[in-house]
PDB file of N, CA and C in Angstrom:
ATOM      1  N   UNK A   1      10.946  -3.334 -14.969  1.00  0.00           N
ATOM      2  CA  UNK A   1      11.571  -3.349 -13.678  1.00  0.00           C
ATOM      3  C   UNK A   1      10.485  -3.337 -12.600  1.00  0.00           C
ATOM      4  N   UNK A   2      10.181  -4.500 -11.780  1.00  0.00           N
ATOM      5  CA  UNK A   2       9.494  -4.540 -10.115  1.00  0.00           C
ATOM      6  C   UNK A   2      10.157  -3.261  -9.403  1.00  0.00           C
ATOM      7  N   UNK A   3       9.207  -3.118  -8.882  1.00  0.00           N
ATOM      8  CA  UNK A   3       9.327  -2.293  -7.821  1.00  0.00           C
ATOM      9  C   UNK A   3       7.917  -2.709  -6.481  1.00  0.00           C
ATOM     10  N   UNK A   4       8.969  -2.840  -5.443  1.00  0.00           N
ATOM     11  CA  UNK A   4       8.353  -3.355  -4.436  1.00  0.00           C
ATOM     12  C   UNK A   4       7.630  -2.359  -3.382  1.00  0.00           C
ATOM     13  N   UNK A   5       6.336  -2.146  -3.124  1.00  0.00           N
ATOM     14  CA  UNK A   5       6.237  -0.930  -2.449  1.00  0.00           C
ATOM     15  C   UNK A   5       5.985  -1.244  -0.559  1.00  0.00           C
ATOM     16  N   UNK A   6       6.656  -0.498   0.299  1.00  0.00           N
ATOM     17  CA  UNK A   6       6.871  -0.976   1.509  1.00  0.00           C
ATOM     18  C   UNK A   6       6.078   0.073   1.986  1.00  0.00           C
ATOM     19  N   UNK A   7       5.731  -0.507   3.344  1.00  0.00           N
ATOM     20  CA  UNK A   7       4.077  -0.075   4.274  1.00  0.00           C
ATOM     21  C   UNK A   7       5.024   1.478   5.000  1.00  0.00           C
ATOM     22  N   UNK A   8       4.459   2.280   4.540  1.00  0.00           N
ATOM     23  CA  UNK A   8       5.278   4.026   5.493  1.00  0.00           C
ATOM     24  C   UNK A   8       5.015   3.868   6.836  1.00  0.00           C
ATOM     25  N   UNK A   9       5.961   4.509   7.773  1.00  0.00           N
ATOM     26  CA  UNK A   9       6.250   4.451   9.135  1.00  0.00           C
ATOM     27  C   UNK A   9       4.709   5.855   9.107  1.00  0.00           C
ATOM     28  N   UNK A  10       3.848   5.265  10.352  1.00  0.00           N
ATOM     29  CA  UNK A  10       2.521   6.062  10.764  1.00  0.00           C
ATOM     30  C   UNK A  10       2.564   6.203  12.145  1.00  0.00           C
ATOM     31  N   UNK A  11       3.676   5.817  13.114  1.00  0.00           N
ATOM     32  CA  UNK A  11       3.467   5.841  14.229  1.00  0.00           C
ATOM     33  C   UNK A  11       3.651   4.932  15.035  1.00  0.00           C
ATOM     34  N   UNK A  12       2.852   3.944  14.417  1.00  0.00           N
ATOM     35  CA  UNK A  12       2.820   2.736  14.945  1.00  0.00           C
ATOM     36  C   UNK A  12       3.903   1.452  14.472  1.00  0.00           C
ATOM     37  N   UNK A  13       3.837   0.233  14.909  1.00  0.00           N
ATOM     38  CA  UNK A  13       4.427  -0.878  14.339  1.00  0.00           C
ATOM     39  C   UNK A  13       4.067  -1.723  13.512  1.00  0.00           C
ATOM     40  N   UNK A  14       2.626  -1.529  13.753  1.00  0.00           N
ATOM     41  CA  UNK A  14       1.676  -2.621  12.648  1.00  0.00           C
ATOM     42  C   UNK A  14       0.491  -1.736  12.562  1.00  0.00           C
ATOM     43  N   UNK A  15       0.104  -1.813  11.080  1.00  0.00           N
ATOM     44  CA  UNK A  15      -1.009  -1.150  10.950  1.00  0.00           C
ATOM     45  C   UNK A  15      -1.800  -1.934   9.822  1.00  0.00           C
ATOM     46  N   UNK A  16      -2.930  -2.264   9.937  1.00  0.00           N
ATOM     47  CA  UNK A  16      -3.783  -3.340   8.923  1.00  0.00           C
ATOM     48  C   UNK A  16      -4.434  -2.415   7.677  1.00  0.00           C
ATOM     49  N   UNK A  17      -4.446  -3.444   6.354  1.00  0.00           N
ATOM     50  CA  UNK A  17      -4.868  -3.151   4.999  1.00  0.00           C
ATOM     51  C   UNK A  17      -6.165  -2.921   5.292  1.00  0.00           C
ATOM     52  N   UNK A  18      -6.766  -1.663   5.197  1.00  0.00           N
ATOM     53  CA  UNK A  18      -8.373  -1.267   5.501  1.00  0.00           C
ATOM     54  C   UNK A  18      -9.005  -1.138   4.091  1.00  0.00           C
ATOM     55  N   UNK A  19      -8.155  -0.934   2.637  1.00  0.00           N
ATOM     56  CA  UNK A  19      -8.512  -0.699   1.480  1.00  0.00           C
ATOM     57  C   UNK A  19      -7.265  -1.058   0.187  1.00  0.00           C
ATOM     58  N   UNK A  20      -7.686  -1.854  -0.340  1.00  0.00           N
ATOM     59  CA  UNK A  20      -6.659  -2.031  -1.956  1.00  0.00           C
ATOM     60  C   UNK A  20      -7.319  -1.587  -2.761  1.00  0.00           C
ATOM     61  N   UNK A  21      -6.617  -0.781  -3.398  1.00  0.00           N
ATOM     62  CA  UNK A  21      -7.686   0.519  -4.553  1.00  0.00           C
ATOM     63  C   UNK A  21      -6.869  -0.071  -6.161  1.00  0.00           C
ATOM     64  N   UNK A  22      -6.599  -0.586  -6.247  1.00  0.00           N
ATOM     65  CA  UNK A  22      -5.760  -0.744  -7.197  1.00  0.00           C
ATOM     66  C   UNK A  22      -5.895  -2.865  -7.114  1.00  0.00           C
ATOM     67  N   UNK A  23      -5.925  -3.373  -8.685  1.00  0.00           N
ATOM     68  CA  UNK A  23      -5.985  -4.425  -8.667  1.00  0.00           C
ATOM     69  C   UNK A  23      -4.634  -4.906 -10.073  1.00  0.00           C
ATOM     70  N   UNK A  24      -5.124  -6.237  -9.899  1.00  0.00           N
ATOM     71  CA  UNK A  24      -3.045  -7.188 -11.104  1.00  0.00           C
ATOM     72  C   UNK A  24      -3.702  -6.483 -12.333  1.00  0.00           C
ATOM     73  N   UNK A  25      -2.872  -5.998 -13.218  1.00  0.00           N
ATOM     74  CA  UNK A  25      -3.193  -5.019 -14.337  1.00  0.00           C
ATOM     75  C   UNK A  25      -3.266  -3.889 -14.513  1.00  0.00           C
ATOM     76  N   UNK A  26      -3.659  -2.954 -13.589  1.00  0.00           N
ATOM     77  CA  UNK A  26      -3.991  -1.888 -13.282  1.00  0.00           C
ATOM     78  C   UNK A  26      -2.718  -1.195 -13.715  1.00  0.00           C
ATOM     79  N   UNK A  27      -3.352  -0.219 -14.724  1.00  0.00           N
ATOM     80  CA  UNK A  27      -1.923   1.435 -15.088  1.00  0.00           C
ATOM     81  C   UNK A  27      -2.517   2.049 -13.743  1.00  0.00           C
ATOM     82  N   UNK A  28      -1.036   2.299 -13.290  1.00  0.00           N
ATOM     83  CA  UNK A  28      -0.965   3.685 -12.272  1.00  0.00           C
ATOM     84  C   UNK A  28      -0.229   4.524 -12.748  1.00  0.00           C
ATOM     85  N   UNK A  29      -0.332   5.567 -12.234  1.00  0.00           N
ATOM     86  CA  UNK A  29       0.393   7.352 -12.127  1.00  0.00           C
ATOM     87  C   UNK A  29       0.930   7.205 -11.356  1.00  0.00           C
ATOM     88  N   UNK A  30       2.318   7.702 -11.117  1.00  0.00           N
ATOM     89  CA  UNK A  30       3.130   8.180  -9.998  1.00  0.00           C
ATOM     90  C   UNK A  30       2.080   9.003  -8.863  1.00  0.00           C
ATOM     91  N   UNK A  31       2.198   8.349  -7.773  1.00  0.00           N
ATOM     92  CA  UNK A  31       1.253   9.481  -6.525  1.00  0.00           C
ATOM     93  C   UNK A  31      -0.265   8.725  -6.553  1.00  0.00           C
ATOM     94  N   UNK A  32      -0.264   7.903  -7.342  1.00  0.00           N
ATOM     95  CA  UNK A  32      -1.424   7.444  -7.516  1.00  0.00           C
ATOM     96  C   UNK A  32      -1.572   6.466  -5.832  1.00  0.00           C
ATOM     97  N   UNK A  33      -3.036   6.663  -5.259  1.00  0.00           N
ATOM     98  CA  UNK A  33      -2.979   5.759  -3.848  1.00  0.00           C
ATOM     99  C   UNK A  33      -2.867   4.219  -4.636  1.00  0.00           C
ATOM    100  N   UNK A  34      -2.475   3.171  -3.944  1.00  0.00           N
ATOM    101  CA  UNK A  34      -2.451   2.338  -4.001  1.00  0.00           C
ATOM    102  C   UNK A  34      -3.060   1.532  -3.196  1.00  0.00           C
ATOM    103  N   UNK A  35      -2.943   1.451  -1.615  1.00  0.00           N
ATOM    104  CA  UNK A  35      -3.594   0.895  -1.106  1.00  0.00           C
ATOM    105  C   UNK A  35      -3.807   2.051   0.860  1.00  0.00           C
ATOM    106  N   UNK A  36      -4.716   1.763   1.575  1.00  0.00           N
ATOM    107  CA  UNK A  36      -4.825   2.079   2.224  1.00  0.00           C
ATOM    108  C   UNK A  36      -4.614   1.502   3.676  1.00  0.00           C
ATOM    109  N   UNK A  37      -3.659   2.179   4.515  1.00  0.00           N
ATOM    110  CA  UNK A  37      -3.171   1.627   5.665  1.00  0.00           C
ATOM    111  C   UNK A  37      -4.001   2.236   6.843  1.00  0.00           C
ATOM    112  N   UNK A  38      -4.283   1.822   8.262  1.00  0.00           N
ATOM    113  CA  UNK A  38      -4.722   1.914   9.274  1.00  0.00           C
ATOM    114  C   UNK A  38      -3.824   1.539  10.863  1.00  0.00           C
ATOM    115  N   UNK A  39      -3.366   2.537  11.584  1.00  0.00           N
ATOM    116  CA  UNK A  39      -2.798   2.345  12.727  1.00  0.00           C
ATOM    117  C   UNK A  39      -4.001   2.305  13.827  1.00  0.00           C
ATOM    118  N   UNK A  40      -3.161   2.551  15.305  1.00  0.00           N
ATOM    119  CA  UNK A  40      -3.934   3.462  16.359  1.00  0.00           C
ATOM    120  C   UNK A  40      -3.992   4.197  16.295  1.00  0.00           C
ATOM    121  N   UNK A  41      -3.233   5.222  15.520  1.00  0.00           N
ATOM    122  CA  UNK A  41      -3.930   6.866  15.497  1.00  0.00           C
ATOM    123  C   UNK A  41      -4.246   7.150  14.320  1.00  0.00           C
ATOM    124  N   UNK A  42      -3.786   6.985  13.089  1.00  0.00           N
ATOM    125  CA  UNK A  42      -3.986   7.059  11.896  1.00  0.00           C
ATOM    126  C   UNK A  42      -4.281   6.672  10.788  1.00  0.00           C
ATOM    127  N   UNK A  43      -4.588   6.788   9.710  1.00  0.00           N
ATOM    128  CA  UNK A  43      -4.749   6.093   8.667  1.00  0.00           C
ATOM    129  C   UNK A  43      -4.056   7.153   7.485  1.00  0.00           C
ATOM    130  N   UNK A  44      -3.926   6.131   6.729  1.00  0.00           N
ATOM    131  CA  UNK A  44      -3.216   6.840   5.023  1.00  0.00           C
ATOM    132  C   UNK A  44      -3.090   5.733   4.277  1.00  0.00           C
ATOM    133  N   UNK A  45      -2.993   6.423   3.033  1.00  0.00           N
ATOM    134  CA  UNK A  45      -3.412   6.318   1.566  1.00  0.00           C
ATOM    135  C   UNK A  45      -1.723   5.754   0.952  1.00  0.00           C
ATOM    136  N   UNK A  46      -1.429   4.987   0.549  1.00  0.00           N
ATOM    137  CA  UNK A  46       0.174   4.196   0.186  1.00  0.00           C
ATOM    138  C   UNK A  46       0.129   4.958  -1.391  1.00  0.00           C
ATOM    139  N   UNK A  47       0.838   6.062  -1.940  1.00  0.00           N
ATOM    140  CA  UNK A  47       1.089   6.091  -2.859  1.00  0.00           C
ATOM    141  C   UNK A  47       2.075   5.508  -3.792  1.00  0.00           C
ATOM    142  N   UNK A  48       1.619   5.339  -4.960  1.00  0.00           N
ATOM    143  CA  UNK A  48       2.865   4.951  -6.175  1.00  0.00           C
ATOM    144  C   UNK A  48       3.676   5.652  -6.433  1.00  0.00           C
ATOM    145  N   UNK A  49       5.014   5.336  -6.217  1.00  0.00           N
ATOM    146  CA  UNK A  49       6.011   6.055  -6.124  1.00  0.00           C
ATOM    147  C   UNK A  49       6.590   6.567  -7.697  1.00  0.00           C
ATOM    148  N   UNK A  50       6.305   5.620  -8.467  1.00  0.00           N
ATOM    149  CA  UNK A  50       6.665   6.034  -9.798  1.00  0.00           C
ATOM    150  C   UNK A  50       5.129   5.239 -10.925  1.00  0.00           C
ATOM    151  N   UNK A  51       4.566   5.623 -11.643  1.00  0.00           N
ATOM    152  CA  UNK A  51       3.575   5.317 -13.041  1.00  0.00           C
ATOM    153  C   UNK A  51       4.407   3.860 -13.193  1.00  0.00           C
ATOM    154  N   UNK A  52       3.074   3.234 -13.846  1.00  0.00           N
ATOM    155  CA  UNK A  52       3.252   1.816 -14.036  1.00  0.00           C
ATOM    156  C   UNK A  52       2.295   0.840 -14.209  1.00  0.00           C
ATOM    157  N   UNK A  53       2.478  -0.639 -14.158  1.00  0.00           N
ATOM    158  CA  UNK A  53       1.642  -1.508 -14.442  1.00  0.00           C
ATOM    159  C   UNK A  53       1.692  -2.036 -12.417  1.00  0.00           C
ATOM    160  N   UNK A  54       0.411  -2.647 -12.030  1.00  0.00           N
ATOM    161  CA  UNK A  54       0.262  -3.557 -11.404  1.00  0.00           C
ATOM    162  C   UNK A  54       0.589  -5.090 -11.372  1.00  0.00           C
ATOM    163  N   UNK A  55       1.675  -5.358 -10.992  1.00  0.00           N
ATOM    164  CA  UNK A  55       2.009  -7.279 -11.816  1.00  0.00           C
ATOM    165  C   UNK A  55       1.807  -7.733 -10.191  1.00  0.00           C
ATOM    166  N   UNK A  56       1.834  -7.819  -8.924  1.00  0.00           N
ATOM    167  CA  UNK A  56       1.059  -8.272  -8.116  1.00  0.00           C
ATOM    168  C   UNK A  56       0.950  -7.471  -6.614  1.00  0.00           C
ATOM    169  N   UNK A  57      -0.120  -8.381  -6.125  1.00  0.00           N
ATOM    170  CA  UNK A  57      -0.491  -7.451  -4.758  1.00  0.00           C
ATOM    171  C   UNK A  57      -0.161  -9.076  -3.741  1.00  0.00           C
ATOM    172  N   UNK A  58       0.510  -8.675  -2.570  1.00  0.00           N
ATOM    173  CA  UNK A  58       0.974  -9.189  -2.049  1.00  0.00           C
ATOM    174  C   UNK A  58       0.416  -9.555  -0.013  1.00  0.00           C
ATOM    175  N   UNK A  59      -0.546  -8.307  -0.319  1.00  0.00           N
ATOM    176  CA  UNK A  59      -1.510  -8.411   0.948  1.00  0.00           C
ATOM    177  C   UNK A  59      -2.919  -8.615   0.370  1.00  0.00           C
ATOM    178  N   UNK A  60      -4.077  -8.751   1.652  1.00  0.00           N
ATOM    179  CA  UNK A  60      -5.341  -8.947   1.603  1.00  0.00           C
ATOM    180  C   UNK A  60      -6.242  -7.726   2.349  1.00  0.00           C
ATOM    181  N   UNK A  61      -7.161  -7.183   2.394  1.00  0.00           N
ATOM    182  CA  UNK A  61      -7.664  -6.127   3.055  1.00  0.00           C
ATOM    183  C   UNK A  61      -7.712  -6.884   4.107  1.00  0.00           C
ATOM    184  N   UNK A  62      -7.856  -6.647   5.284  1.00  0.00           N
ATOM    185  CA  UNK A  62      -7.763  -6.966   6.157  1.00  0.00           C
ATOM    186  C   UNK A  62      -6.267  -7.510   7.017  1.00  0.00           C
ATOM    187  N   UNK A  63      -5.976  -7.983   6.354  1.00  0.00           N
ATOM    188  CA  UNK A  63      -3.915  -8.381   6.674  1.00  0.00           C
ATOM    189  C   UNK A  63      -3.459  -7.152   7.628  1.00  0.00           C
ATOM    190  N   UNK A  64      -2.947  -7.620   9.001  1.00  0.00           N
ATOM    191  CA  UNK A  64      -1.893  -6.633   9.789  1.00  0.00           C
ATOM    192  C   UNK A  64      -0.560  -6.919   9.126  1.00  0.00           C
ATOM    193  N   UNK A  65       0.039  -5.866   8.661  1.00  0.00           N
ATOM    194  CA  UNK A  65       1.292  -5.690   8.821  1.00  0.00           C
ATOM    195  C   UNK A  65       2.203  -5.005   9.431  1.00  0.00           C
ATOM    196  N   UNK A  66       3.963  -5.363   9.366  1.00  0.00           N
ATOM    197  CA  UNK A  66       4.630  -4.447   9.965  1.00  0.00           C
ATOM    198  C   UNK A  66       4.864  -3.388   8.463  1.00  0.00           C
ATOM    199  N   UNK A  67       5.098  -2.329  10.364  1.00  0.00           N
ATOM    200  CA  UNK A  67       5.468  -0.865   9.362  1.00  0.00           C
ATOM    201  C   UNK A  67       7.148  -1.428   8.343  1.00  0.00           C
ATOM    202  N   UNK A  68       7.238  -1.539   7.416  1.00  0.00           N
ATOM    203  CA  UNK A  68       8.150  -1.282   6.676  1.00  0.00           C
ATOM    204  C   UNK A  68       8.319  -2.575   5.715  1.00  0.00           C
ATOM    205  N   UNK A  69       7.488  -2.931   6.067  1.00  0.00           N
ATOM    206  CA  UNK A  69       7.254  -4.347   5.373  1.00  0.00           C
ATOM    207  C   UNK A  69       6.748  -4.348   4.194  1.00  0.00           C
TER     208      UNK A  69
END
C-alpha cells in the first residue's frame, strides 16, 4: 500500500526542500525524517508516518512547495 506523504503546515504557504535524507529503496521506521522543509521562520524535519519501503520521491532539493502539498 502507497502512502503519499504531504508537506506539514509551518506557518507559512510555501516552504522549499532544503534536504532529502532518504532515497527510491530506502527501509524506513515510522518517525523516521524523511525529508527536510524550510519556511520564513522555520524549518523541520518531514517524518514517516508509518515503517516502510521508499518506491518514489516526488520533489528535488531545492523545489518550493505548497504547504499541504
Amino acid at each position: 500500500m502507497a502512502i503519499e506523504i504531504k508537506v506539514p503546515d509551518i506557518g507559512t504557504d510555501e516552504v522549499e526542500i532544503t534536504e532529502i535524507l532518504v532515497k527510491v529503496g530506502d527501509k524506513v521506521e515510522a518517525e523516521q525524517s524523511l525529508i527536510t522543509v524550510e519556511g520564513d521562520k522555520a524549518s523541520m524535519e518531514v517524518p514517516a508516518p508509518f515503517a516502510g519501503t521508499v518506491k518514489e520521491i516526488k520533489v528535488n532539493t531545492g523545489d518550493k512547495v505548497s504547504t499541504g502539498s
